[in-house]
Structure formats: C-alpha cells, structure tokens
N, C-alpha and C. Protein backbone atom coordinates (compact mmCIF):
# COMPACT_ATOMS: atom_id res chain seq x y z
N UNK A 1 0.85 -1.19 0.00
CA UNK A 1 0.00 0.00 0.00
C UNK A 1 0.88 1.24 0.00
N UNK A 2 1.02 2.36 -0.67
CA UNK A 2 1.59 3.31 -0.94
C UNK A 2 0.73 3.93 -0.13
N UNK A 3 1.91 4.88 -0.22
CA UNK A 3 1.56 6.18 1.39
C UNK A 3 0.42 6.94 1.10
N UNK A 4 0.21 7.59 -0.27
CA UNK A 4 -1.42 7.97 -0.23
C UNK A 4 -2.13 7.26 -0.45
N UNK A 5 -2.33 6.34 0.00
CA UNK A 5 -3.44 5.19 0.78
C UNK A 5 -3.61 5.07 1.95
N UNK A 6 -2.92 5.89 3.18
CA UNK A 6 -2.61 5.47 4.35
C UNK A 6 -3.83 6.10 4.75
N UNK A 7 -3.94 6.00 6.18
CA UNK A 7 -5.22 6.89 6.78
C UNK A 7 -3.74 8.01 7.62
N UNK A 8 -4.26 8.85 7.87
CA UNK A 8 -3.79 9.70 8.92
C UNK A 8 -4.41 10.34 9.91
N UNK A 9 -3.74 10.38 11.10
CA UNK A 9 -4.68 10.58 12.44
C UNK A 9 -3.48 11.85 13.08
N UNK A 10 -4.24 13.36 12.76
CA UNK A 10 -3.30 14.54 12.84
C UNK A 10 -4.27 14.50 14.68
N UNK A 11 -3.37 14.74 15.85
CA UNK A 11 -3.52 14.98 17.00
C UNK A 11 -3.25 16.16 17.46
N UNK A 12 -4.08 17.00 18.35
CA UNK A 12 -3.84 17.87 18.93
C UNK A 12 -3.83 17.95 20.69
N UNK A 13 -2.90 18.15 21.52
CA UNK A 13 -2.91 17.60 22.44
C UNK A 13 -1.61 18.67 22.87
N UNK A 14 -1.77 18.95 24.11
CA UNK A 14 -1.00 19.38 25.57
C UNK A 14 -0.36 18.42 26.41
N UNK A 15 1.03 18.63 26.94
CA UNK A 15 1.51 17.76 27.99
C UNK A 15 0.56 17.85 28.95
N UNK A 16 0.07 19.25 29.26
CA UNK A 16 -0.38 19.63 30.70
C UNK A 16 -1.68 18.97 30.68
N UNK A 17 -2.53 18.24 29.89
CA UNK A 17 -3.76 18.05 29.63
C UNK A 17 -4.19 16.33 29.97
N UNK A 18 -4.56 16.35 31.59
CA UNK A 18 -4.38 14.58 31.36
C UNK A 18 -5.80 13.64 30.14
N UNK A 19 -6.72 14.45 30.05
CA UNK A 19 -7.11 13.67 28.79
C UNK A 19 -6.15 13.37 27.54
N UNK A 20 -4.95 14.02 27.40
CA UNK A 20 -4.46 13.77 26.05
C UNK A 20 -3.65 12.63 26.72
N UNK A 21 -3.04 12.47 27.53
CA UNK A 21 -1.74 11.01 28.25
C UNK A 21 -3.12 10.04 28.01
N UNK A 22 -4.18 10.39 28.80
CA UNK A 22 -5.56 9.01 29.02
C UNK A 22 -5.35 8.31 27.00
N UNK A 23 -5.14 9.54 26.28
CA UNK A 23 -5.84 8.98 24.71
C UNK A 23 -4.57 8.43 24.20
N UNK A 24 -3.14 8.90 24.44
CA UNK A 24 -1.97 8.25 24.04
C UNK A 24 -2.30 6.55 23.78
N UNK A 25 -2.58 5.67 25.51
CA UNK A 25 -2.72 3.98 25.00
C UNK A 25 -3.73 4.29 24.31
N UNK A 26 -4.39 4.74 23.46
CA UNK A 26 -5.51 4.38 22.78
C UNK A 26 -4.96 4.17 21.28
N UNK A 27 -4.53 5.08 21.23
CA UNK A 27 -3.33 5.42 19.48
C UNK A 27 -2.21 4.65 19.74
N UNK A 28 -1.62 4.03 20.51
CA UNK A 28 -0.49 3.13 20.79
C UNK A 28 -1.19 1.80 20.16
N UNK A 29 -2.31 1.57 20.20
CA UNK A 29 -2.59 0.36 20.65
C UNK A 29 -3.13 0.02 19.17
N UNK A 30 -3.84 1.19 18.79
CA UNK A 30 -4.15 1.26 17.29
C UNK A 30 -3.30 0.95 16.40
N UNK A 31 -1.81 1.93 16.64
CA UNK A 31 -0.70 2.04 16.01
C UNK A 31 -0.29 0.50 15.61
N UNK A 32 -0.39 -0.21 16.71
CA UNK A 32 -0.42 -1.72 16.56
C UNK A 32 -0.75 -2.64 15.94
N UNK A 33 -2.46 -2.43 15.80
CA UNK A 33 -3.07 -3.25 15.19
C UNK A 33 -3.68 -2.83 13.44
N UNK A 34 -2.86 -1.65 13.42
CA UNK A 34 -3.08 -1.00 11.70
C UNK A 34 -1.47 -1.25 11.27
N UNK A 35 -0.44 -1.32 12.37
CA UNK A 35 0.58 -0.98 11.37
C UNK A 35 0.76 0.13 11.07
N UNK A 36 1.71 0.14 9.59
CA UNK A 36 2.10 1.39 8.61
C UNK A 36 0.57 1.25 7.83
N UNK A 37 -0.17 1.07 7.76
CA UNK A 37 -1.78 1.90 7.24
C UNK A 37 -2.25 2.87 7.71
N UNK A 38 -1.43 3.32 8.83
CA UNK A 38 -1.81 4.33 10.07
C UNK A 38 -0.31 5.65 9.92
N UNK A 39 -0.82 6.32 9.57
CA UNK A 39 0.48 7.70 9.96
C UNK A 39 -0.40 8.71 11.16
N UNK A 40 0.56 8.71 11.98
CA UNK A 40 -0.09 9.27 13.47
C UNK A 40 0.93 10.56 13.31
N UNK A 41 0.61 12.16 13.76
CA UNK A 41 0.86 13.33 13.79
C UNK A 41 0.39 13.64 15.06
N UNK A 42 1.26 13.96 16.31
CA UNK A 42 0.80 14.97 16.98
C UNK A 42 1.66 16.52 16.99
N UNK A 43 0.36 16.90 17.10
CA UNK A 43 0.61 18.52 16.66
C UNK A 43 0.00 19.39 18.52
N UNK A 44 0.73 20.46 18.40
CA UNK A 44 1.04 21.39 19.33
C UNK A 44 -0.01 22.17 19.61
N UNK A 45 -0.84 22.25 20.83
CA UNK A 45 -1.79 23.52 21.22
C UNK A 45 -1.81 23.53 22.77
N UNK A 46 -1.59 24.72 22.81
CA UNK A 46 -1.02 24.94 24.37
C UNK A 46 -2.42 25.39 24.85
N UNK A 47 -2.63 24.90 26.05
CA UNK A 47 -4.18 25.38 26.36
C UNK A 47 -4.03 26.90 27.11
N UNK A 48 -2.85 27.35 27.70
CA UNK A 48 -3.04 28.41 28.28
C UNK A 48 -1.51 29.15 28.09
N UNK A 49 -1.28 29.56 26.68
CA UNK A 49 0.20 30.03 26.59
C UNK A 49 -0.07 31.75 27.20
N UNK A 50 1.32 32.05 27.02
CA UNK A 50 1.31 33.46 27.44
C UNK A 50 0.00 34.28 26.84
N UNK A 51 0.29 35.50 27.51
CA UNK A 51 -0.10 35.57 28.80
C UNK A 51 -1.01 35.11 29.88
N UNK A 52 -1.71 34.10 29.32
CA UNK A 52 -3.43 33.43 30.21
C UNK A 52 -2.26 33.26 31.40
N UNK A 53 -2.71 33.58 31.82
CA UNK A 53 -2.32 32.45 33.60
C UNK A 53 -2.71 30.82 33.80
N UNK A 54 -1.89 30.79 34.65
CA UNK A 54 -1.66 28.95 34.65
C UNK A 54 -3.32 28.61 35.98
N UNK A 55 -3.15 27.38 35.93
CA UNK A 55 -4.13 26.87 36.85
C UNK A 55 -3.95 26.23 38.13
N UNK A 56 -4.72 26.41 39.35
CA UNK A 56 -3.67 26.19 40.63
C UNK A 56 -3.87 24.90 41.01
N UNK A 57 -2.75 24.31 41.22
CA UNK A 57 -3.15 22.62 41.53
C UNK A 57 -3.66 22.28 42.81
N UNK A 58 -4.52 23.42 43.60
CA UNK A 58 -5.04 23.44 44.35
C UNK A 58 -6.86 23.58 44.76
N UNK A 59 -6.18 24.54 43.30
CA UNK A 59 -8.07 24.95 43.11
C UNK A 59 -9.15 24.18 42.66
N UNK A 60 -10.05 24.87 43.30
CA UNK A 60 -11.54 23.91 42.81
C UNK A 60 -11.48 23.25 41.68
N UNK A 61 -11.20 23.99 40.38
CA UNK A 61 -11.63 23.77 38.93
C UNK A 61 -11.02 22.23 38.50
N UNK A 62 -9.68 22.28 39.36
CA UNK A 62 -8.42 21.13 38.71
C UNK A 62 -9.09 19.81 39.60
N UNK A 63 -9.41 20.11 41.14
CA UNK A 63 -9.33 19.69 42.03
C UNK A 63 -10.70 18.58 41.60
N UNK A 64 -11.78 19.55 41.17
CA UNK A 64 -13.44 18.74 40.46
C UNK A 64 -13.24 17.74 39.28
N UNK A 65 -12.50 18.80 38.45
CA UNK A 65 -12.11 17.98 37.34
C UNK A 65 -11.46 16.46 37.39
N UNK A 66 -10.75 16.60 38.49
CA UNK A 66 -9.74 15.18 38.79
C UNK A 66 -10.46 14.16 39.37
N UNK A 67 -11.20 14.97 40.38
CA UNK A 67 -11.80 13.81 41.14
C UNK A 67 -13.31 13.05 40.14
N UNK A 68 -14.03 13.94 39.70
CA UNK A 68 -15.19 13.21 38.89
C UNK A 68 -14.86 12.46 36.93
N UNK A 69 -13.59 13.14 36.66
CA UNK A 69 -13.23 12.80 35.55
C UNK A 69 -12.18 11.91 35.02
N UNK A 70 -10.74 12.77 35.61
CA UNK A 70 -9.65 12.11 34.99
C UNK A 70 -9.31 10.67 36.15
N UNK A 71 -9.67 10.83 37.44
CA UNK A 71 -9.45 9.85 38.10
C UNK A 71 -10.35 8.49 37.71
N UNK A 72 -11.53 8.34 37.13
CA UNK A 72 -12.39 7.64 36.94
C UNK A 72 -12.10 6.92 35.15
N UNK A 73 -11.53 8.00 34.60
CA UNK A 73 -11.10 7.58 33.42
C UNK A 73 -9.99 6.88 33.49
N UNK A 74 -8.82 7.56 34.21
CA UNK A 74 -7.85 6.59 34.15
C UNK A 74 -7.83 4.90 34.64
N UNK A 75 -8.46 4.93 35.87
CA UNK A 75 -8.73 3.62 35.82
C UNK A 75 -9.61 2.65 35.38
N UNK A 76 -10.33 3.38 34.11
CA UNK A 76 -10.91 2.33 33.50
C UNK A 76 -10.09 1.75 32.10
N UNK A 77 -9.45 2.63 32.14
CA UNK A 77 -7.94 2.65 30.89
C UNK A 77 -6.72 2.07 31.63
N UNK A 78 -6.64 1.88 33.00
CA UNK A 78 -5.79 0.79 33.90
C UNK A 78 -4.21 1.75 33.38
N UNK A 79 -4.75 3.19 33.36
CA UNK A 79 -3.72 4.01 34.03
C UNK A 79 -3.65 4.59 35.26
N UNK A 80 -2.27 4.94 36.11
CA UNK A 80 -2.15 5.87 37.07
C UNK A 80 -1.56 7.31 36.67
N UNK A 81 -2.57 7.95 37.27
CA UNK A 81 -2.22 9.55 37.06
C UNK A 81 -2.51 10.28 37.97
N UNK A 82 -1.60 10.94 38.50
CA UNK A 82 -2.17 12.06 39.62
C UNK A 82 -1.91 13.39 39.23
N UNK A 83 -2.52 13.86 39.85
CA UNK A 83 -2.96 15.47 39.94
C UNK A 83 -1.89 16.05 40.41
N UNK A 84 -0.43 16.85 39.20
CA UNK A 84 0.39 17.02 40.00
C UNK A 84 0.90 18.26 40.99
N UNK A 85 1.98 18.45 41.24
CA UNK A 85 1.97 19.77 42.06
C UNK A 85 1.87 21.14 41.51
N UNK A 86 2.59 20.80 40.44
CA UNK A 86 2.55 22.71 39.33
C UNK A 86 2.27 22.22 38.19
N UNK A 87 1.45 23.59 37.82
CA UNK A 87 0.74 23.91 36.53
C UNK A 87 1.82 24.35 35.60
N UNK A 88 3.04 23.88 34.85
CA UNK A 88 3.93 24.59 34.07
C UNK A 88 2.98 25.31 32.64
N UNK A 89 4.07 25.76 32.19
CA UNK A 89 3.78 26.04 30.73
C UNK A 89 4.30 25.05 29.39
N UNK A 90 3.76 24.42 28.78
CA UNK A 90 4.01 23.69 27.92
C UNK A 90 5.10 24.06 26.73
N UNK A 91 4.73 24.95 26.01
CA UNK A 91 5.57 25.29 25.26
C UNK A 91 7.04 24.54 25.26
N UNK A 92 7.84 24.90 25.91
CA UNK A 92 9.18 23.98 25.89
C UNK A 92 9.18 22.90 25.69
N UNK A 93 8.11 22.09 26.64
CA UNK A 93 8.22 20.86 26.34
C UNK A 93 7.46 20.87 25.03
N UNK A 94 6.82 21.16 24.05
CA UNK A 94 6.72 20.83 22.88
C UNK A 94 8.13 20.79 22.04
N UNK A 95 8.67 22.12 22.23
CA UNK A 95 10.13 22.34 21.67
C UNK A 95 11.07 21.16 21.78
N UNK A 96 11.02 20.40 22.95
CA UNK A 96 11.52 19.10 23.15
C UNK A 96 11.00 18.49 22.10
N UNK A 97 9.50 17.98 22.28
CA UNK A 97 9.04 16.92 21.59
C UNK A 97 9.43 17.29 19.78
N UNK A 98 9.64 18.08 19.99
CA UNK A 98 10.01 18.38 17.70
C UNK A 98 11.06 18.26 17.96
N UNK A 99 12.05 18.60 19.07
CA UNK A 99 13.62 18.69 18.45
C UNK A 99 13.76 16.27 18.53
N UNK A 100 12.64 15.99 19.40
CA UNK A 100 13.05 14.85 19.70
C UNK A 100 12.67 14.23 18.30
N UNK A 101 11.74 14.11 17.76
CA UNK A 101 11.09 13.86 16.58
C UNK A 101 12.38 14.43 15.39
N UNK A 102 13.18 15.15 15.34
CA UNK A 102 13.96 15.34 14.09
C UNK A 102 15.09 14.04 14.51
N UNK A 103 15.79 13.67 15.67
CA UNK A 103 16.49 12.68 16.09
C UNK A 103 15.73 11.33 15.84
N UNK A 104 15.04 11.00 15.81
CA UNK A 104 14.07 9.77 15.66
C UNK A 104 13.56 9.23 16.99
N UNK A 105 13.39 10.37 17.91
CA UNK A 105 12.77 9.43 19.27
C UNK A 105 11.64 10.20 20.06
N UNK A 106 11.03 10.51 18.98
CA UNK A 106 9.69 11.15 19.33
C UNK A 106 8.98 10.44 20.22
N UNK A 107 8.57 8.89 19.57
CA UNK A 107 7.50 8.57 20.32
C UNK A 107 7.93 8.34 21.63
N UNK A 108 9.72 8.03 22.24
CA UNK A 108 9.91 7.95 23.67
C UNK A 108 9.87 9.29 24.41
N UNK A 109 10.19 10.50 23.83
CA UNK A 109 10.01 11.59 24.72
C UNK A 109 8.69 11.90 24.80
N UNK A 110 7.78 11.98 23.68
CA UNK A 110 6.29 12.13 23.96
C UNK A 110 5.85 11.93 25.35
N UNK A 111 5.74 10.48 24.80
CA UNK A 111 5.52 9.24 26.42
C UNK A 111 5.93 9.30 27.46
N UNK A 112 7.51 10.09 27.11
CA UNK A 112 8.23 10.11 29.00
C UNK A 112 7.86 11.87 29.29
N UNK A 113 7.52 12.66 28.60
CA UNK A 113 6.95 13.56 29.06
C UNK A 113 5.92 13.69 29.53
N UNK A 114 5.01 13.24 29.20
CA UNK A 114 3.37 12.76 29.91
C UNK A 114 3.81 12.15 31.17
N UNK A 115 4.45 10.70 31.35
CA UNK A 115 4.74 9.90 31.88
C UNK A 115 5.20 11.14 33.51
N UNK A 116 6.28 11.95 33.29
CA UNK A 116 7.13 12.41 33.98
C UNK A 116 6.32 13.65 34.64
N UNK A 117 5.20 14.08 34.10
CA UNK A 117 4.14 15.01 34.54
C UNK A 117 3.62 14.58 35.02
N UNK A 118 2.57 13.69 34.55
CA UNK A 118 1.18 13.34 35.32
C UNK A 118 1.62 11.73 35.90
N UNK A 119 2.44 11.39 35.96
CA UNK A 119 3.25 10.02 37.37
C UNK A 119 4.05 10.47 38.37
N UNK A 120 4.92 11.30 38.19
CA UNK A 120 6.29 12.39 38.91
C UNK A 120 6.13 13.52 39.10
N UNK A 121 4.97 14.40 38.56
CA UNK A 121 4.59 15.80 38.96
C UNK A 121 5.80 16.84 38.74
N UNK A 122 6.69 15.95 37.62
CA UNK A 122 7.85 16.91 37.33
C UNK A 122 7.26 18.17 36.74
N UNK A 123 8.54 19.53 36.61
CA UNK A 123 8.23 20.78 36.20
C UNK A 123 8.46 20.55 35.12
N UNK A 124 7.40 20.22 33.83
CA UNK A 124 8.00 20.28 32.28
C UNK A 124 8.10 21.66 31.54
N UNK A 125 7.96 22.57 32.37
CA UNK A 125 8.00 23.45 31.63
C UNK A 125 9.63 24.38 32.31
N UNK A 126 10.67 23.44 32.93
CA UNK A 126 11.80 24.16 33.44
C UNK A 126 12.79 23.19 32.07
N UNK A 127 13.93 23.85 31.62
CA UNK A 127 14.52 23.53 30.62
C UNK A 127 15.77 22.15 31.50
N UNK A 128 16.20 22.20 32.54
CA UNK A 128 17.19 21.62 33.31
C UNK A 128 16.17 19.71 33.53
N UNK A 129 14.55 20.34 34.06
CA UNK A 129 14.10 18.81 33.71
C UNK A 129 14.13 18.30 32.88
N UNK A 130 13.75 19.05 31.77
CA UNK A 130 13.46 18.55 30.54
C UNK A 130 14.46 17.81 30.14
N UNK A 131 16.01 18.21 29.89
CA UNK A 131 16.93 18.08 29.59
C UNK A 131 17.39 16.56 30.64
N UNK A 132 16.64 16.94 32.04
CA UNK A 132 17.25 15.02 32.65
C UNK A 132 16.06 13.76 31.99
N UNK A 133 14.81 14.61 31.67
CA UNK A 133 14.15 13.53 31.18
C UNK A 133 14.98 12.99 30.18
N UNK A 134 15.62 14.21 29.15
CA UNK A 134 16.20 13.65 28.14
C UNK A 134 17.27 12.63 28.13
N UNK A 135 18.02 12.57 29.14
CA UNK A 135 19.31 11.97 29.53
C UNK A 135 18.49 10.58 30.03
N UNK A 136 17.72 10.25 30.84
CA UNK A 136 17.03 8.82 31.17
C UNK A 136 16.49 8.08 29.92
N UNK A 137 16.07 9.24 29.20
CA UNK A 137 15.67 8.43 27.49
C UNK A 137 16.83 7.98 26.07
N UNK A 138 17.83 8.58 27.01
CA UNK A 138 19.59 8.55 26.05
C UNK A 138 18.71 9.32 24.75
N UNK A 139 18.20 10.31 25.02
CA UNK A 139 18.53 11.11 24.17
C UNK A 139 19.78 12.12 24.67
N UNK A 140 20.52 12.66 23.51
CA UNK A 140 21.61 13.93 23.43
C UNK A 140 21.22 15.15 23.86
N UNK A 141 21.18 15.33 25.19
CA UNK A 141 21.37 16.67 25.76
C UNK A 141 21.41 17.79 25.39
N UNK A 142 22.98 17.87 24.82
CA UNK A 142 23.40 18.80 24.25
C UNK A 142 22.73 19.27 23.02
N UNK A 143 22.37 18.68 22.06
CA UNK A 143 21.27 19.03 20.92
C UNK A 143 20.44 19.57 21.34
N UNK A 144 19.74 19.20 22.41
CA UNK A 144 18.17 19.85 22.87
C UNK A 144 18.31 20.65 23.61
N UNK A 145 19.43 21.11 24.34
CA UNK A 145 19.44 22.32 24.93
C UNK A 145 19.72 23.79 23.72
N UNK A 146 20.56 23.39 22.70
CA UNK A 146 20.54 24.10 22.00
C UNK A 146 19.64 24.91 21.32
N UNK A 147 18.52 23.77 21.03
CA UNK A 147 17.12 23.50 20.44
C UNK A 147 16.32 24.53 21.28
N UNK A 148 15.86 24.23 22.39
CA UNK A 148 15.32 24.55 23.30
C UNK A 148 16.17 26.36 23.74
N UNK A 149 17.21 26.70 23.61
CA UNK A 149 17.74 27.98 23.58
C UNK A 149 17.22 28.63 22.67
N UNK A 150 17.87 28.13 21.22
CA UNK A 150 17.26 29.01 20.69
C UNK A 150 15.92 29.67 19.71
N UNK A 151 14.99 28.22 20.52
CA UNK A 151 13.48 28.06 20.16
C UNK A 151 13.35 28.43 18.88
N UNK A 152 13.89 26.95 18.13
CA UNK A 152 14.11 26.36 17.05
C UNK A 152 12.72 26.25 16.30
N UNK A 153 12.31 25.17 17.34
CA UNK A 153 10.27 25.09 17.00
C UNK A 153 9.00 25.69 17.40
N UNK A 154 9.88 27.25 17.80
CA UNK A 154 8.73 28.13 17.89
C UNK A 154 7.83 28.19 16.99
N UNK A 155 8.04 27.99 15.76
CA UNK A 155 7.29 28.61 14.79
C UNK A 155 6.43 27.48 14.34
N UNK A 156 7.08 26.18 14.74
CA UNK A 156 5.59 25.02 13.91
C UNK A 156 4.90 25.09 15.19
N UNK A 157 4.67 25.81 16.34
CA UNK A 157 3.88 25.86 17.24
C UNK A 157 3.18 26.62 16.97
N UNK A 158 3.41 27.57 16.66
CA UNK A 158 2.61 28.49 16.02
C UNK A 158 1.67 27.73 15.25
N UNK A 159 2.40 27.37 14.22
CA UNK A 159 1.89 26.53 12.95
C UNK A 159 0.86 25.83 13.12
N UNK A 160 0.86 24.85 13.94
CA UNK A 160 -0.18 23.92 14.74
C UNK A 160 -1.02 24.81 15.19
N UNK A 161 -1.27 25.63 15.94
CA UNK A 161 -2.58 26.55 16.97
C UNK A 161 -2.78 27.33 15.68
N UNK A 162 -2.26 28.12 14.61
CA UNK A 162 -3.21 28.44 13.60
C UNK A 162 -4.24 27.18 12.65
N UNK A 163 -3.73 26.16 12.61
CA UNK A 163 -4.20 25.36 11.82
C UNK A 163 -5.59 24.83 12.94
N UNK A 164 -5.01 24.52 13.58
CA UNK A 164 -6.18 24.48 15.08
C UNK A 164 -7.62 25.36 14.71
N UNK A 165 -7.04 26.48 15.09
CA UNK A 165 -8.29 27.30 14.98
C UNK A 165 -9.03 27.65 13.51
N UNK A 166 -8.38 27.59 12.66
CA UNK A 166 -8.70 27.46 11.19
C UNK A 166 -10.10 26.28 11.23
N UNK A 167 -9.50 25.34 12.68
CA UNK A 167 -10.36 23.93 12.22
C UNK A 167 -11.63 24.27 13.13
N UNK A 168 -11.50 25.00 13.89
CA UNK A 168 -12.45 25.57 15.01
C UNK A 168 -12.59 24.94 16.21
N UNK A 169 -11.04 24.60 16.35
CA UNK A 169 -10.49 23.44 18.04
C UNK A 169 -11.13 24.58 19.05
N UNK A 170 -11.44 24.23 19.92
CA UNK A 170 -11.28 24.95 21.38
C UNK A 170 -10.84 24.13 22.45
N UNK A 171 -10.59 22.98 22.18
CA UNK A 171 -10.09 21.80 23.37
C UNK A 171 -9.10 21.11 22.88
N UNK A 172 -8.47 20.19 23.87
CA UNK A 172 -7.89 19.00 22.97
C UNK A 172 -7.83 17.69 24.42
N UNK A 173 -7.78 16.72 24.08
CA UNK A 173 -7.10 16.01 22.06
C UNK A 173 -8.18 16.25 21.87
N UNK A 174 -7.88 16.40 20.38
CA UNK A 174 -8.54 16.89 19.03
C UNK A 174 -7.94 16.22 18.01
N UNK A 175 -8.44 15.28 17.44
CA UNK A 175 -8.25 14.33 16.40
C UNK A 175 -8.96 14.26 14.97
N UNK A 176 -8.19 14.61 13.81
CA UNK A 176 -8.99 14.19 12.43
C UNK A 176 -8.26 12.80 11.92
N UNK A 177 -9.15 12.29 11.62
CA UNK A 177 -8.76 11.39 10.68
C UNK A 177 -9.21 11.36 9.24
N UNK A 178 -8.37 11.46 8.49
CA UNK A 178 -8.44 11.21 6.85
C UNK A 178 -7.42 10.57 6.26
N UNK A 179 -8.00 10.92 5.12
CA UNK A 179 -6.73 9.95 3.96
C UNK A 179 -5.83 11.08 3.87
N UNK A 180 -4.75 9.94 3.79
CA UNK A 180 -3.40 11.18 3.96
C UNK A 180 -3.08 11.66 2.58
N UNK A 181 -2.69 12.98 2.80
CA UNK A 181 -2.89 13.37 1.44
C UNK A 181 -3.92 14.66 1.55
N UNK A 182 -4.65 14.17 2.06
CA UNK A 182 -6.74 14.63 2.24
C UNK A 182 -6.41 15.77 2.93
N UNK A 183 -6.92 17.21 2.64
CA UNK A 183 -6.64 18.38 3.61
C UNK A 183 -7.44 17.84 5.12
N UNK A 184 -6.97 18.72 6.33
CA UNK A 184 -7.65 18.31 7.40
C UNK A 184 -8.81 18.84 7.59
N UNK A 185 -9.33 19.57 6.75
CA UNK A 185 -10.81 20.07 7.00
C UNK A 185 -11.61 19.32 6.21
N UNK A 186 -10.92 17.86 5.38
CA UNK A 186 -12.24 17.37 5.05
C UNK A 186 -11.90 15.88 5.89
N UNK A 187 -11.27 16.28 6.76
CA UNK A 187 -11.40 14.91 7.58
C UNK A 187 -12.68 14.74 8.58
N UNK A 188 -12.42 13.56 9.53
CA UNK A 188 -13.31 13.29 10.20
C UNK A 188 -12.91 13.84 12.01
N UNK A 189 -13.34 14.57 12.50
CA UNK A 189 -12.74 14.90 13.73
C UNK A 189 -13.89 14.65 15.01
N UNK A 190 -12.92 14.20 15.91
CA UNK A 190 -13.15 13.78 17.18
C UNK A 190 -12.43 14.48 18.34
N UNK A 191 -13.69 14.86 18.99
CA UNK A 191 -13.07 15.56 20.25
C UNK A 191 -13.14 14.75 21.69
N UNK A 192 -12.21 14.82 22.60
CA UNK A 192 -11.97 14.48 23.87
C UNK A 192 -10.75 12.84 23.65
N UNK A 193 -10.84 12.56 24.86
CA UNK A 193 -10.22 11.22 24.98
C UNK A 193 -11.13 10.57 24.63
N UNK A 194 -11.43 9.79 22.97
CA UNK A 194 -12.12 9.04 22.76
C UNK A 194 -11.80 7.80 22.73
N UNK A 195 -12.72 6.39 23.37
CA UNK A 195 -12.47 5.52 23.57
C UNK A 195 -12.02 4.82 22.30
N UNK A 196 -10.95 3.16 22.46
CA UNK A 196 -10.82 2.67 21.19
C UNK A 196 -11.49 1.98 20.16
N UNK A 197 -12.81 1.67 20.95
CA UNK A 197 -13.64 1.14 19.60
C UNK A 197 -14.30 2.13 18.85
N UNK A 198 -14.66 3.74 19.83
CA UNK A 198 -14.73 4.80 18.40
C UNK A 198 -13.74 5.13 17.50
N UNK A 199 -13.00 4.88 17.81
CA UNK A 199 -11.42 6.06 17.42
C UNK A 199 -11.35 4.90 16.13
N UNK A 200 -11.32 3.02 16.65
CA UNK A 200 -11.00 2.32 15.36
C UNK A 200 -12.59 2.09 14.58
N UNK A 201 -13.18 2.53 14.72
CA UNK A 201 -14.20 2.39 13.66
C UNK A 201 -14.45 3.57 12.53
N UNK A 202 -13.85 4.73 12.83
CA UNK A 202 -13.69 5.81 12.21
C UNK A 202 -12.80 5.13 11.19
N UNK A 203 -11.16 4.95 11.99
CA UNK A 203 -10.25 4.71 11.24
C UNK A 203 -10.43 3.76 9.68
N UNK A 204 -11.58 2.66 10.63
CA UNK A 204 -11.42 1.30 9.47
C UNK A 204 -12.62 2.12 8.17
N UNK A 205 -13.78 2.99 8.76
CA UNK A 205 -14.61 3.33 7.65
C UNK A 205 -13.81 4.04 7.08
N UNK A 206 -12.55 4.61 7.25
CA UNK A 206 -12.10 5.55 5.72
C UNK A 206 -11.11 4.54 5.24
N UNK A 207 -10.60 3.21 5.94
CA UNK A 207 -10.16 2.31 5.60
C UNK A 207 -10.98 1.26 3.74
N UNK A 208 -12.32 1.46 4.60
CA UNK A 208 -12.95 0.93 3.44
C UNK A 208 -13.16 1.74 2.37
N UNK A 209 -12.87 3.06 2.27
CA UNK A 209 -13.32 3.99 1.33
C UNK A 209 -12.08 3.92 -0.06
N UNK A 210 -11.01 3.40 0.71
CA UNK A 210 -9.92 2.69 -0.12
C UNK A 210 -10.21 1.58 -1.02
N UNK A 211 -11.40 1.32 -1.09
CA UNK A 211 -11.31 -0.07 -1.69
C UNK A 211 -12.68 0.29 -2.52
C-alpha cells in the first residue's frame, strides 16, 4: 500500500492536559493493530500560553475535574495519574518533543513527558528537567538544549494553533482522521479522549473507502 493510501490521524494535544496522556494507550494500541496503514501526527496547542495564567493545583476547577473525571477515566484505561503539584507552561516541552522527533525518538520523549508530569509531577515546563528527562531516554542533551535555547520550533507551534483554529479546536485532544494526502478540514474529527472502539471504527470506515 503506498503512502497515499494510508489513513492519517493529525492529534492535537498538551503535555499539561491529562485527557491527552488518558488517549496516548488508545493510538499506541491502534498504532499496533493497523501498522504502517496508520500515519499518526501529533501537533502542538497549548491550552493556556502566554499571557493566560496557569491553573492552581489546588483549586476547585483542577481539584473537580480530577476527582469526577480524569481519576475515573484513568482507571478504566488501567492508568495511574495524579494530579500534580505545578501547573507549568508547555511550550518547551513541545520544543523538546520536535527537536526529539527530528532525532528519531519522538514517540519515547512524547511518552516520558506525559509519563514524567502526570506520574512524577515533574516541572516540564523548566529547561534543566526537561533536559534530565532527556538523559534517562539517552537522548543527546546537548542538541536539545541548543534547540530549546534558541526556540528552534517556535514557529511550527505556532503553525499547529493556527491550523487548530482554522479547524475551530477549542479543546484537545482533538483528532482528524483522513486519507493522507486529504486536507484536514475534510477529515473526520473527534473531540476528547475518545475511547478505542470509536477512534478504530472511524479509522477502518475511511479504511474501506480505499477499496
């Protein structure tokens, strides 16, 4: 099957956002059982970049949210996640995740960034963590601090939150799926952590549209 045949599943998603870690095993698991028929994209939208103010890991809003939502979700997805101590700013750690993705180890920093937030309540948005996550994943340091200095992937961040709103995101994850190739506004999009028998029945109906 040649690559414009593939389906593609463009993601929009935040470290800071535990619905997007909850939807990660969901696309892992997919990733699996499609193979290379599947090209997976996650793309960058910061839910509260400069200037919004961050959210207090104390307050009501995080505090409701955790207890009636993400706690109840995660363990029906037979993840652990807690509610961690600080609200960072994402940004950097996206800058990670592209400089990690030009090295070829996207999908381990992705994962150990989620992983290292919402399991360890690390600060992903301080450049010195980021940089030890990087060192436990043997990724090169030194590359990504560089990266990360001189905010290399500012601009496909950008790139991503215009294309976002073009699509009329206000949340994430935020997922289209189409044929690759296929602009993303005539895909099929899904909002929230959607479970895996929606997410693969989408996938397989544009699967059949191939044939």
């Amino acid at each position: 099957m040649s690559r414009d045949q593939r389906i593609a599943i463009d993601i929009w998603s935040d470290y800071v956002c535990p619905f997007c870690y909850l939807e990660l095993p969901v696309v892992e698991k997919l990733k699996r059982e499609f193979g290379d028929r599947v090209v997976v994209t996650w793309r960058a939208f910061e839910l509260r970049p400069e200037p919004a103010p961050t959210l207090q890991p104390q307050g009501k809003y995080l505090q409701d949210t955790w207890e009636r939502l993400v706690y109840p979700m995660a363990r029906d997805r037979g993840m652990t996640l807690r509610l961690p101590p600080v609200q960072p700013r994402s940004r950097m750690a996206f800058e990670a995740a592209m400089h990690a993705r030009e090295v070829n180890a996207f999908d381990i920093m992705h994962a150990g960034l989620f992983r290292a937030f919402f399991e360890h309540g690390k600060d992903i948005g301080d450049m010195s963590t980021l940089l030890a996550i990087a060192a436990t994943l043997e990724i090169d340091a030194g590359p990504l601090q560089d990266a990360l200095e001189s905010e290399r992937h500012a601009q496909q961040i950008d790139e991503d939150r215009v294309l976002a709103e073009e699509l009329g995101m206000q949340g994430v994850p935020f997922l289209i799926v189409r044929l690759d190739g296929q602009p993303c506004i005539e895909g099929t999009a899904l909002r929230g952590a959607v479970p895996y028998d929606r997410l693969r029945a989408v996938v397989s109906s544009q699967s059949v549209a191939l044939h």
